[in-house]
Protein backbone atom coordinates (compact mmCIF):
# COMPACT_ATOMS: atom_id res chain seq x y z
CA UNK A 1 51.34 -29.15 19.34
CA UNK A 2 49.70 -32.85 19.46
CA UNK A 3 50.65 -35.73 16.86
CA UNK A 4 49.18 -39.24 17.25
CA UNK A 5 52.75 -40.27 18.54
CA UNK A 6 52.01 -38.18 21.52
CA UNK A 7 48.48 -38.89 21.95
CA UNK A 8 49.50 -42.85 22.21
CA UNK A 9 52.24 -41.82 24.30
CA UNK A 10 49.80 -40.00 26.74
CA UNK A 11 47.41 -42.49 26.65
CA UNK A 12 50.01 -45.13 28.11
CA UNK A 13 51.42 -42.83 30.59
CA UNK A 14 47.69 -42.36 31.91
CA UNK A 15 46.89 -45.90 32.47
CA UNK A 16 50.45 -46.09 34.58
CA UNK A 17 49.48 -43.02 36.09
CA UNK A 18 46.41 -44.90 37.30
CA UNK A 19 48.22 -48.30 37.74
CA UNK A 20 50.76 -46.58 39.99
CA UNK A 21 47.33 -44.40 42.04
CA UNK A 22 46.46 -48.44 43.10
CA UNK A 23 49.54 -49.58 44.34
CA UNK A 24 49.58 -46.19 46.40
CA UNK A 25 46.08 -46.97 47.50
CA UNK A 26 47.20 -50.66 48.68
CA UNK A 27 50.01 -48.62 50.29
CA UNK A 28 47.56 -46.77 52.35
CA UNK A 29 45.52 -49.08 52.88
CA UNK A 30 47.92 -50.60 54.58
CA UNK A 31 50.12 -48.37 56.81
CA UNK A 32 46.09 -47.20 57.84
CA UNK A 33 43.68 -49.62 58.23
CA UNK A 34 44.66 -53.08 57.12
CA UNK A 35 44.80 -56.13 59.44
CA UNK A 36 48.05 -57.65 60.18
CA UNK A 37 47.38 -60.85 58.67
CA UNK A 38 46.84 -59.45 55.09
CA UNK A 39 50.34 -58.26 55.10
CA UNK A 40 51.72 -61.51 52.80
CA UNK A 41 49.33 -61.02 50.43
CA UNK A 42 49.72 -57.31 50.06
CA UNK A 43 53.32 -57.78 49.52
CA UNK A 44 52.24 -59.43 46.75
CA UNK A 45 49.67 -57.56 45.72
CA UNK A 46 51.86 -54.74 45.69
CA UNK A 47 54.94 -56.73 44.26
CA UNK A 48 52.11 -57.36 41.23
CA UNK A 49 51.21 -53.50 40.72
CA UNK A 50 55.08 -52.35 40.59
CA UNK A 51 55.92 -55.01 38.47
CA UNK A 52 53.08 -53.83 35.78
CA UNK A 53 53.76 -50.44 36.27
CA UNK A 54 57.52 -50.89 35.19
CA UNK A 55 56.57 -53.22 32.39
CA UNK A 56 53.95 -51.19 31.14
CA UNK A 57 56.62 -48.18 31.19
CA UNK A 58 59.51 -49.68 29.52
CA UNK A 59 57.97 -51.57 27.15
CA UNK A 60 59.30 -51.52 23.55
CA UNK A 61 55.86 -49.21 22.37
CA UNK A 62 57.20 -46.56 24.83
CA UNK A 63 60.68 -47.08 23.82
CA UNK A 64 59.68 -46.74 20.24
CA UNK A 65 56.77 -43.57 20.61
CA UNK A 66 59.86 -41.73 22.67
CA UNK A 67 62.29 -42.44 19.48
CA UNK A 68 59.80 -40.65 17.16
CA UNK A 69 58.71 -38.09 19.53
CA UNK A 70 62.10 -36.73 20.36
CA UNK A 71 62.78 -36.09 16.67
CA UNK A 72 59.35 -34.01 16.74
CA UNK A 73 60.50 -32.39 19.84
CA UNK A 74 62.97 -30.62 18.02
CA UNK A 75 60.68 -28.63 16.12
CA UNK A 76 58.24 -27.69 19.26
CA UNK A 77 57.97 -24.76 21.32
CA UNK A 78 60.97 -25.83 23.99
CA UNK A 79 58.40 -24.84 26.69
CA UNK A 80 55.41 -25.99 25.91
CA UNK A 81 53.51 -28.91 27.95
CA UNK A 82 54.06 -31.37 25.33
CA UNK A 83 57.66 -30.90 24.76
CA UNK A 84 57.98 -31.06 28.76
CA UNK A 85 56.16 -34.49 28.86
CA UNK A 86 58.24 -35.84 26.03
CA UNK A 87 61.67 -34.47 28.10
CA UNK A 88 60.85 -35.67 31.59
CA UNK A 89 59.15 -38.81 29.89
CA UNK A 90 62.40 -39.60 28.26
CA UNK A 91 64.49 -39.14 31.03
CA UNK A 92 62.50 -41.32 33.50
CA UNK A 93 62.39 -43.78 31.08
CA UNK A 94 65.98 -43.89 30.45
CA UNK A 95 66.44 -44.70 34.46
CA UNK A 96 63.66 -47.46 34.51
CA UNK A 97 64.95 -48.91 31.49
CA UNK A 98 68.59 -49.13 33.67
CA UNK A 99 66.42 -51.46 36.51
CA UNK A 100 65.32 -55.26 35.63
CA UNK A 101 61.37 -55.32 35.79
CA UNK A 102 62.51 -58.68 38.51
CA UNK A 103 64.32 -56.72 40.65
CA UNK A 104 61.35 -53.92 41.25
CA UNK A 105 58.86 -56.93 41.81
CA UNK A 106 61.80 -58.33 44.53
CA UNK A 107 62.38 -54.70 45.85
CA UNK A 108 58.67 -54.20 46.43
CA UNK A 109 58.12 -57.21 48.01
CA UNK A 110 60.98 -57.13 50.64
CA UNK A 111 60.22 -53.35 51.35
CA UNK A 112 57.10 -54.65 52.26
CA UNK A 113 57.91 -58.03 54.11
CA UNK A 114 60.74 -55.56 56.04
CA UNK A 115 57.72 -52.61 56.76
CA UNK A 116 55.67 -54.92 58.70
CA UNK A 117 58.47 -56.34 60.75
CA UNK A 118 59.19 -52.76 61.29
CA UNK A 119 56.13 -51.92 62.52
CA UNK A 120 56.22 -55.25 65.22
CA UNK A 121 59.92 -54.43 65.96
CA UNK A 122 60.22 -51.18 66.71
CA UNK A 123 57.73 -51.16 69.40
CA UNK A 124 59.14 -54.23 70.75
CA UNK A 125 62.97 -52.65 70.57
CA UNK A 126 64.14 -55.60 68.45
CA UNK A 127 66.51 -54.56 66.22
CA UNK A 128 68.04 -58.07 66.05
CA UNK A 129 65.07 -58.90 63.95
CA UNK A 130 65.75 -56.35 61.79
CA UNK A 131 69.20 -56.99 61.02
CA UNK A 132 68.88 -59.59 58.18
CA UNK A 133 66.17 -57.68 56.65
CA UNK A 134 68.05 -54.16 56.76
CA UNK A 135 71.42 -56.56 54.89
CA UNK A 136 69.42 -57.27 52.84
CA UNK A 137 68.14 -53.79 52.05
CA UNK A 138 71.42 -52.58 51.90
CA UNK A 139 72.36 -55.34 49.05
CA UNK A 140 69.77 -54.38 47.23
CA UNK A 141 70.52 -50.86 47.46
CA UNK A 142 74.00 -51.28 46.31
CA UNK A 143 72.33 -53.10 43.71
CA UNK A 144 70.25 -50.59 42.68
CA UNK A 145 72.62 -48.00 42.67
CA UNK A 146 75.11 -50.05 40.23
CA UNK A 147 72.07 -50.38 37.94
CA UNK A 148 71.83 -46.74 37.56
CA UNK A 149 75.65 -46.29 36.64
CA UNK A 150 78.33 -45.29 39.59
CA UNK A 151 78.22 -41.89 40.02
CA UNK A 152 81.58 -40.12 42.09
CA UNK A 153 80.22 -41.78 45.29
CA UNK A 154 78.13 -45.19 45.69
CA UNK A 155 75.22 -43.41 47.23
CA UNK A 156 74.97 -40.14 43.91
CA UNK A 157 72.25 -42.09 41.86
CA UNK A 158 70.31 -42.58 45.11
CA UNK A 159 70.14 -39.28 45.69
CA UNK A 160 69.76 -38.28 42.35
CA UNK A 161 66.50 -40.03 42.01
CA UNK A 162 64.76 -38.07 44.84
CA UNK A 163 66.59 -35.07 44.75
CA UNK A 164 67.79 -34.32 40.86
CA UNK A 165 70.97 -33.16 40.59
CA UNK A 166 72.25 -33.30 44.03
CA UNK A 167 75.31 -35.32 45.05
CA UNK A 168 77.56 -36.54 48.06
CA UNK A 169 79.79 -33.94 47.06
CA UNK A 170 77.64 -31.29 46.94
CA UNK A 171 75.84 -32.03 49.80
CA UNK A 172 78.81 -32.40 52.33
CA UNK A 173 79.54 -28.84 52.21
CA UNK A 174 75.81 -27.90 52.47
CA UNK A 175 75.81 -29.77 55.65
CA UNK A 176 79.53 -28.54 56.83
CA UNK A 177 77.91 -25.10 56.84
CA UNK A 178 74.71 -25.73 58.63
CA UNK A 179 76.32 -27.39 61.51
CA UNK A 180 79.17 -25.03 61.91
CA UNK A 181 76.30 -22.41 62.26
CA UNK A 182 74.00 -24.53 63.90
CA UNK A 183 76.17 -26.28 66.73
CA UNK A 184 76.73 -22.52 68.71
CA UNK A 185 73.52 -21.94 68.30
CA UNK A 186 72.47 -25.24 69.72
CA UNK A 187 75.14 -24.40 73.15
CA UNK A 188 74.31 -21.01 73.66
CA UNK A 189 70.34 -21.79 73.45
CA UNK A 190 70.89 -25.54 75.74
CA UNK A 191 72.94 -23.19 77.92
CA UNK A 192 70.07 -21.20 79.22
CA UNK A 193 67.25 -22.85 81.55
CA UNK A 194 64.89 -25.28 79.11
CA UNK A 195 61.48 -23.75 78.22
CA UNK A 196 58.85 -25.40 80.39
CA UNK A 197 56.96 -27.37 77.78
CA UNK A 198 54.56 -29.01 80.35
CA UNK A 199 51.33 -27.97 79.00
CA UNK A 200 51.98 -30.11 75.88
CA UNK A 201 51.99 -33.16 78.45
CA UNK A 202 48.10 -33.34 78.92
CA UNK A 203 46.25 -35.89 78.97
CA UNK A 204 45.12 -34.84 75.83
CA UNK A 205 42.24 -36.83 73.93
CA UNK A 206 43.10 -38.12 70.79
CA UNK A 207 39.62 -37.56 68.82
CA UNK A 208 39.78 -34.24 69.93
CA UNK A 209 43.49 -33.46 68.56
CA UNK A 210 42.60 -34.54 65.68
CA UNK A 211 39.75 -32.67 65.02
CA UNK A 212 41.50 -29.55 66.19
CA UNK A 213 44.11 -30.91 63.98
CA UNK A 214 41.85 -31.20 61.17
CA UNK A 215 40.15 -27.68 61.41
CA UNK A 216 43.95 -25.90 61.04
CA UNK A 217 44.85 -27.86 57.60
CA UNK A 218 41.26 -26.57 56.40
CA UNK A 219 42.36 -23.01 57.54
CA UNK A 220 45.67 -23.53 55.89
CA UNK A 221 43.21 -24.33 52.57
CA UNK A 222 43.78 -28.03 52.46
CA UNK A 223 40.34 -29.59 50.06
CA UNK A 224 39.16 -31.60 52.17
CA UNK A 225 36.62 -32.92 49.24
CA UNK A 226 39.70 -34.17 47.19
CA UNK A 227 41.53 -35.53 50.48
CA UNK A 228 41.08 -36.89 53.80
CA UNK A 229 42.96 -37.53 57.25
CA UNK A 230 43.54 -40.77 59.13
CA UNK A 231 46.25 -42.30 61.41
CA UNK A 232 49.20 -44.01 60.83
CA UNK A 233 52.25 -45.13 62.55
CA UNK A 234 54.35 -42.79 60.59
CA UNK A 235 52.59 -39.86 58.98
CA UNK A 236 52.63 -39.49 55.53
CA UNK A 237 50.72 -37.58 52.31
CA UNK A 238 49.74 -39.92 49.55
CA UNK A 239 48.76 -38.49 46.06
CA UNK A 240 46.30 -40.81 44.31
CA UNK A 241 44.85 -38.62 41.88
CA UNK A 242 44.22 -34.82 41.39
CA UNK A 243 41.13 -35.11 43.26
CA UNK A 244 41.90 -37.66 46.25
CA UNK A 245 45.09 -36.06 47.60
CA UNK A 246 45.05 -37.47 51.35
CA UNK A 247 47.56 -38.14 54.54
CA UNK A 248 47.67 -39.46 57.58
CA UNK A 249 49.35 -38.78 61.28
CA UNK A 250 49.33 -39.74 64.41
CA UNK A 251 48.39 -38.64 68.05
CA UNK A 252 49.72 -39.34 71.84
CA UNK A 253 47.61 -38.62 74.84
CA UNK A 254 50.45 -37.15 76.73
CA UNK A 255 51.80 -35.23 73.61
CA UNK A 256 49.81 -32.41 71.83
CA UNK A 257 51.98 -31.15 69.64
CA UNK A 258 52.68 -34.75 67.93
CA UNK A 259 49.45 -34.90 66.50
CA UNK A 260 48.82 -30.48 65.69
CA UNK A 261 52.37 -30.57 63.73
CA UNK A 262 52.15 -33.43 61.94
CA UNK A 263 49.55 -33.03 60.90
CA UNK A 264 50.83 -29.44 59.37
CA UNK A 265 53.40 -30.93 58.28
CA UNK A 266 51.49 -33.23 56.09
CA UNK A 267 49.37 -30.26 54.94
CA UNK A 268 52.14 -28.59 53.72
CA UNK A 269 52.84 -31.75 51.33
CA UNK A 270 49.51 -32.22 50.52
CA UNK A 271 48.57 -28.45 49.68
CA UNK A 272 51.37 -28.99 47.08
CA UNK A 273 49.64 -31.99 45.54
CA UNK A 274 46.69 -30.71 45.43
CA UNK A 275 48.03 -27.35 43.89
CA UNK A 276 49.45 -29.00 40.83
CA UNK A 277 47.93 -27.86 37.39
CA UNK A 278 44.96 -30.08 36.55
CA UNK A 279 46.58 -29.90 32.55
CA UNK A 280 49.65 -32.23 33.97
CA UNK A 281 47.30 -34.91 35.55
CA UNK A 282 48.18 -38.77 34.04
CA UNK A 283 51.93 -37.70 33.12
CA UNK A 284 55.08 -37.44 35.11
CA UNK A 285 54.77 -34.15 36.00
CA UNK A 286 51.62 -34.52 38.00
CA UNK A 287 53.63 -34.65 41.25
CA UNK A 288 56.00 -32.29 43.69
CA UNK A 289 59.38 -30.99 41.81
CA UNK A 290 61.59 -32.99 43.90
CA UNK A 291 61.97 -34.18 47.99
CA UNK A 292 64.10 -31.24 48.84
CA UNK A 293 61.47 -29.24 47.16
CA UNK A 294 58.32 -30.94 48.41
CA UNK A 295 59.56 -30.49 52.27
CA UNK A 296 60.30 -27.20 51.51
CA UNK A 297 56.83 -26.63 51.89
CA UNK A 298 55.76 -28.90 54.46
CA UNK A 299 58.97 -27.10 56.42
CA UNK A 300 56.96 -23.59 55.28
CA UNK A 301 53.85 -24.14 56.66
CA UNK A 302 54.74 -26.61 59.65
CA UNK A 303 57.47 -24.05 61.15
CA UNK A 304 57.74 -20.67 59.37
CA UNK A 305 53.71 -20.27 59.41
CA UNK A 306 52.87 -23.15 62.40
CA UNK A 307 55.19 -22.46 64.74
CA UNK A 308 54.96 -18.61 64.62
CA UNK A 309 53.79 -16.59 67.29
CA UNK A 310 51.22 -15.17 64.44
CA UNK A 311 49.53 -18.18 64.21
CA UNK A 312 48.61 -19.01 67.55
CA UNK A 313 47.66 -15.51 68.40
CA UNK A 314 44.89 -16.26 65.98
CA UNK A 315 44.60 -20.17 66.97
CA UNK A 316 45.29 -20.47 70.78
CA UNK A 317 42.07 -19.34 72.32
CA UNK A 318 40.74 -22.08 69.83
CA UNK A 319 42.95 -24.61 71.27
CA UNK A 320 42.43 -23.27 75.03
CA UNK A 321 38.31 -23.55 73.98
CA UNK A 322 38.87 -27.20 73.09
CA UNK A 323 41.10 -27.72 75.72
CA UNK A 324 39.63 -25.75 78.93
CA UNK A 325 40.81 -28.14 81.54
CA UNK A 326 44.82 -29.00 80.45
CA UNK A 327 45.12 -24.88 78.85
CA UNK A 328 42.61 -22.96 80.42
CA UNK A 329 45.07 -20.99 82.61
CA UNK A 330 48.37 -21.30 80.18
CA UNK A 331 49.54 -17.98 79.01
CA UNK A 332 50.13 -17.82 75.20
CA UNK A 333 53.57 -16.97 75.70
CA UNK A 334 53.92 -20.35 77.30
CA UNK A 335 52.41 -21.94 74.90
CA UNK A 336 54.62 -20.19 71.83
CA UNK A 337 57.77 -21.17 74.08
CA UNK A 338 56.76 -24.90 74.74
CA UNK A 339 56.12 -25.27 71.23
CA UNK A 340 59.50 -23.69 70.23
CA UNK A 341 61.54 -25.28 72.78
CA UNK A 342 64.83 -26.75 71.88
CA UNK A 343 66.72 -29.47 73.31
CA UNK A 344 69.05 -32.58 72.69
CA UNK A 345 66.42 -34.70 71.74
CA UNK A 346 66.43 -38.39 70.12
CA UNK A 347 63.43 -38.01 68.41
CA UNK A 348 63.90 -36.39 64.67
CA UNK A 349 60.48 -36.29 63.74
CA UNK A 350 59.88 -34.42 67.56
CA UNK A 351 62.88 -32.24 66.95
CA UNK A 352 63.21 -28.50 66.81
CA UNK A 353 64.16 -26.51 63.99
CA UNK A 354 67.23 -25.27 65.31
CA UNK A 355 68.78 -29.14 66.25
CA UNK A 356 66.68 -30.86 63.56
CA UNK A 357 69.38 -30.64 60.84
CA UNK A 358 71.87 -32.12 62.86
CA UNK A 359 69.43 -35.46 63.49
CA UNK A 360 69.84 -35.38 59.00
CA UNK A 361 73.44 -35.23 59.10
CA UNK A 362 73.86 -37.71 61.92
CA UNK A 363 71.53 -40.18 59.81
CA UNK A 364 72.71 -39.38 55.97
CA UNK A 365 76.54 -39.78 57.15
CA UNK A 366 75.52 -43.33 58.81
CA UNK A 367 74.40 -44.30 55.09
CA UNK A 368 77.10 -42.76 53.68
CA UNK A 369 79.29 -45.45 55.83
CA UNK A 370 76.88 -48.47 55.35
CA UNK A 371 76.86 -48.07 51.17
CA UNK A 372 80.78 -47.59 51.15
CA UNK A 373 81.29 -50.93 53.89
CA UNK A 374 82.95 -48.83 56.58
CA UNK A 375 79.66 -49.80 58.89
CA UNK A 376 77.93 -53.46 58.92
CA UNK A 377 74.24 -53.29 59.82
CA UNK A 378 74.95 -55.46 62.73
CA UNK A 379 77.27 -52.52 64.11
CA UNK A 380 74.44 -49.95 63.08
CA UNK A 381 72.88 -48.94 66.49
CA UNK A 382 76.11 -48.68 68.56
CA UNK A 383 77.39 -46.42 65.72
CA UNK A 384 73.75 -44.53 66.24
CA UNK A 385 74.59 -44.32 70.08
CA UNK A 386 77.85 -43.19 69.30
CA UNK A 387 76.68 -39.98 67.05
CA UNK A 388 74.09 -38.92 68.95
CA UNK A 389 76.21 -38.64 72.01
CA UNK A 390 78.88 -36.55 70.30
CA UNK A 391 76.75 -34.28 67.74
CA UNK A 392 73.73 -33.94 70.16
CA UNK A 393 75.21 -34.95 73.79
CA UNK A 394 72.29 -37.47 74.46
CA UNK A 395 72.16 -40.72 73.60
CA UNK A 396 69.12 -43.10 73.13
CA UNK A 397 68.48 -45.63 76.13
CA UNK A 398 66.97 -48.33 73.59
CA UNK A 399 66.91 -48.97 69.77
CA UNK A 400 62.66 -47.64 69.76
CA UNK A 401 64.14 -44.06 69.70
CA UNK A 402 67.03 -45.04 68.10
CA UNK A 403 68.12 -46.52 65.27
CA UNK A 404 64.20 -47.98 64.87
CA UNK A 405 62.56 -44.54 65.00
CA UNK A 406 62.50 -43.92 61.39
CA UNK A 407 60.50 -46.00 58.71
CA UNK A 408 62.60 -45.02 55.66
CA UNK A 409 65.52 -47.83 55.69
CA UNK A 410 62.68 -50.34 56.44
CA UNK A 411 60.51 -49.29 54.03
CA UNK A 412 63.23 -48.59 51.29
CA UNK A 413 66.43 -47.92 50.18
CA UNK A 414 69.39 -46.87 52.25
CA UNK A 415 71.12 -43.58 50.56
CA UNK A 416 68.96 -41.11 49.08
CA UNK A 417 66.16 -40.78 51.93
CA UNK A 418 67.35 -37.87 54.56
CA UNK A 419 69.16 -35.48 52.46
CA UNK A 420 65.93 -33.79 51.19
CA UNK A 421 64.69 -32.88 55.01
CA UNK A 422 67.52 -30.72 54.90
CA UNK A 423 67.49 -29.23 51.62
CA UNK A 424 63.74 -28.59 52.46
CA UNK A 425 64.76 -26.96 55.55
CA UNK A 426 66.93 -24.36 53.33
CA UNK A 427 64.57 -23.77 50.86
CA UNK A 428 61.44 -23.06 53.14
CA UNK A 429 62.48 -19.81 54.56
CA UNK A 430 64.39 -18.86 50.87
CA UNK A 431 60.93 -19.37 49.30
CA UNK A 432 58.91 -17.44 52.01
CA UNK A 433 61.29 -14.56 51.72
CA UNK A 434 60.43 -14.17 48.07
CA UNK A 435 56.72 -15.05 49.03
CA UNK A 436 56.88 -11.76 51.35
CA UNK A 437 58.98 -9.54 49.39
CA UNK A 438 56.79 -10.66 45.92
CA UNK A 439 53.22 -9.93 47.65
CA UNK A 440 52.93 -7.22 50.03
CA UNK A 441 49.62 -8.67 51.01
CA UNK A 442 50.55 -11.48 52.75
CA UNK A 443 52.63 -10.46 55.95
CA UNK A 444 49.31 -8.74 57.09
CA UNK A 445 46.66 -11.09 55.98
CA UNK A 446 48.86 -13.47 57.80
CA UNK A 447 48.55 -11.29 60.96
CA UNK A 448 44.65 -11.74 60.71
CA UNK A 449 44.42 -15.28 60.19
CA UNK A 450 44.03 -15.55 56.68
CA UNK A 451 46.02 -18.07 54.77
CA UNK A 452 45.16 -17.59 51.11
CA UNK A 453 47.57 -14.86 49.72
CA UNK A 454 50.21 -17.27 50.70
CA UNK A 455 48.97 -20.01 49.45
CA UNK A 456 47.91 -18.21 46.28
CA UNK A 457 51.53 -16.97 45.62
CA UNK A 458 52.99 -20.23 45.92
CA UNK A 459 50.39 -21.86 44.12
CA UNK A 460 51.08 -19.79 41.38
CA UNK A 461 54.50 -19.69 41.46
CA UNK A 462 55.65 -23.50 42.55
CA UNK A 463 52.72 -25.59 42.85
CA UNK A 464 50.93 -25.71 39.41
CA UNK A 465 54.65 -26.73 37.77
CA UNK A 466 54.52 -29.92 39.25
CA UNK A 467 57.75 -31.40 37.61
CA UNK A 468 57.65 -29.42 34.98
CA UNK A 469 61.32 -28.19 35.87
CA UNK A 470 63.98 -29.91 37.95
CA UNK A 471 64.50 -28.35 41.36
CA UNK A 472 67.20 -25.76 41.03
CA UNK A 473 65.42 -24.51 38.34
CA UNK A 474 62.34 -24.19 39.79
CA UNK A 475 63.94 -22.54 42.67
CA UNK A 476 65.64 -20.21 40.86
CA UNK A 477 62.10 -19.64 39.02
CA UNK A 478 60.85 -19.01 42.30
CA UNK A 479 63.43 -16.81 44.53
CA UNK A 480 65.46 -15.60 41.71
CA UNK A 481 68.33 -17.33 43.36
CA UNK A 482 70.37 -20.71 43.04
CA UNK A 483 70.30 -22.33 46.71
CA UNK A 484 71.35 -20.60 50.02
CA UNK A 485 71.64 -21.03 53.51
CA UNK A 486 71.85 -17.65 54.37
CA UNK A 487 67.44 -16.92 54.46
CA UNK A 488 67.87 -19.71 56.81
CA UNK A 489 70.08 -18.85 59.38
CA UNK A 490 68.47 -14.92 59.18
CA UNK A 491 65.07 -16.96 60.22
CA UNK A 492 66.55 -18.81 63.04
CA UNK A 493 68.36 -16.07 64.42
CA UNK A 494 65.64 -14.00 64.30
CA UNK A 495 63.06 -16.16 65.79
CA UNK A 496 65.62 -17.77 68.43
CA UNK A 497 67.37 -14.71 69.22
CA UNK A 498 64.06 -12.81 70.36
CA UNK A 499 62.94 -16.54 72.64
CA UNK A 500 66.51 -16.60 73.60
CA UNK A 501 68.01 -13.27 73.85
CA UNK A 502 71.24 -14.34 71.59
């Protein structure tokens, strides 16, 4: 059902929707192939396109077309697409409404002004120079926070706004479980003689990786007409518009699998993009459910598929073809172990599954601490030395691979950014259980190389919702069951048990 209330009402959220596509544009623009010195006026640039995004947004005319709409509501078929763009509509408008139009300009323009110190500091190792900037961040944050309304713990409506529904207190648990499952696993497997991951060592041309790279998100069944690949510092998928869906990684001589599983990684978020319903395009829902449910499928096809000994049955001689001189004479079963070793490593974005988790918990539990003032920013990177040595037994020699690795508390908020890497984790191998036990056909086209029964069911089933339903609805729409950790630790066990003879 359509009334001119609605029409207006989509209208408006269609300009945003392309308002919003620029300032994602400048974004990439940037972290791609911008020159350092346009960085002060893109923070303003950008500044500008937030700002008119959230005034367009909360202006009265939206205020007033919600008001009328949500008395028509009533009346509508509960789950049709217009009563779902009224509900989401309304609540997203509700939060904006809760943040001064000032303080999103200011945010903007200090995430920026802090990203491109970032990117000068952390190759440098100069934290120092980050340490007003991150106080700052951290004010704001706080800030930020108190404009949505306390929730039980300082850091609930920062999670809340990536991951719906989720809390401190829910999430502590979560994470109790995983690493009193996942710290024996870690021992036992450390315990044994390392995998000899040499052959990922190179020298490896970049070009070439990521053209290899390139060809496996096509397999996968990533459009490359409505998306396209570049580098980046930090990888990344940016969604501009149904039909320019595109990402970016990056690539180290003397590290292959950097640049192969990033760029997987990414494929798995942009797959999802690119799978949502053309129908939702220029509303709200036009994006992944959630972060927890987004990685979930970056997590999917990155590990579960990537990483599988399937895969690279089909995809090694490829590799070794491209490769002749570094892989020529490596056996695939070094390969499959080199890319599945696991260590105490610093790295989280170069971690294995079966340690990654732990990185999460080290870094959401250091947030945790700086939003409730237990931990100053100044005290940030000792504290980072200090967890690392007693959850993963290593500790970083300088801040690069420590606290400076990760762009997310430059580039944002602090609270709300790592606890949807884990929830991802969870929900990958939940989702690709029902995936296998809801399509017969896709264990064995799997076997053979073939990619699209997968990607069909979960198109189908997750991807064409967009936001259409909050996340542990959509999960429960998809696996029949609320969230779990227990698909989770029957894929590690089974993967890691057969490498490691647990």
């Amino acid at each position: 059902m359509t009334t001119s209330e609605y029409q207006q009402l989509r209208q408006v959220l269609a300009e945003i929707s392309d308002i919003n596509a620029i300032g994602a544009l400048l974004n990439y623009d940037q972290s791609t192939i911008m020159p350092t010195g346009g960085a002060e006026g893109r923070g303003r640039q950008m500044a500008l396109i937030s700002r008119m995004s959230h005034e367009k947004f909360t202006a009265p005319q939206v205020g007033h077309l919600l008001e009328q709409l949500q008395k028509q509501v009533e009346h509508w078929d509960q789950a049709s697409l217009e009563a779902t763009v009224v509900r989401v509509t309304a609540k997203d408008y509700t939060q904006a409404t809760q943040v001064p139009g000032e303080f999103v300009s200011a945010f903007t323009e200090h995430a920026n002004t802090s990203y491109m110190a970032w990117a000068e500091a952390r190759p440098a190792n100069d934290f120092a120079r980050m340490v007003p900037l991150l106080e700052k961040t951290l004010d704001m944050s706080r800030q930020l926070s108190a404009y949505y309304g306390a929730g039980a713990h300082i850091a609930d409506p920062l999670i809340d706004m990536a991951d719906s529904g989720m809390t401190v207190a829910a999430l502590r648990p979560l994470f109790a479980t995983l690493r009193a499952g996942l710290v024996p696993m870690v021992d036992a497997i450390c315990a044994q003689t390392p995998a000899d991951d040499a052959c990922l060592r190179g020298p490896f041309p970049v070009r070439e990786q990521i053209d290899f790279a390139t060809q496996l998100a096509a397999a996968i069944g990533y459009d490359t007409n409505r998306g396209r690949l570049d580098t980046s510092p930090h990888p990344f998928c940016s969604r501009l518009h149904y039909g320019d869906v595109r990402m970016t990684t990056r690539a180290r001589e003397d590290d292959l699998g950097d640049a192969i599983f990033s760029v997987i990684h990414e494929t798995g978020h942009a797959v999802y993009e690119q799978g949502v319903a053309f129908e939702l395009e220029g509303t709200p829902l036009a994006s992944g459910t959630s972060s927890g449910v987004h990685e979930s499928q970056s997590r999917l096809w990155e590990n579960i598929v990537g990483r599988s000994r399937g895969f690279w049955e089909i995809h090694y001689p490829r590799l070794q073809a491209a490769f002749p001189t570094q892989l020529g004479a490596v056996s695939l079963d070094t390969f499959y172990r080199a890319i599945n070793k696991v260590s105490r490593s610093l790295i989280r974005t170069d971690a294995d599954e079966v340690t990654y988790n732990l990185h999460v918990i080290i870094r959401f539990e250091l947030e945790l601490a700086l939003l409730e003032g237990s931990l100053a920013v100044k005290d940030l990177a000792e504290a980072w030395r200090a967890r690392y040595t007693s959850d993963l037994g290593i500790a970083p020699a300088d801040n690069r691979d420590g606290v400076l690795q990760d762009v997310h508390w430059y580039a944002g908020t602090i609270g709300g950014a790592f606890q949807g890497y884990t929830i991802g984790n969870v929900m990958s191998a939940q989702i690709y259980e029902a995936a296998l036990a809801g399509d017969t056909t896709i264990a064995p086209a799997l076997a053979q190389g073939n990619y699209a029964p997968l990607l069909g069911w979960l198109q189908h089933h997750l991807y064409a919702t967009g936001r259409r339903y909050d996340a542990p609805t959509t999960l429960h729409r998809v696996t029949g069951s609320s969230l779990s950790v227990e698909p989770y630790f029957r894929y590690l066990k089974a993967k890691y048990g057969q490498l490691y003879q647990l």
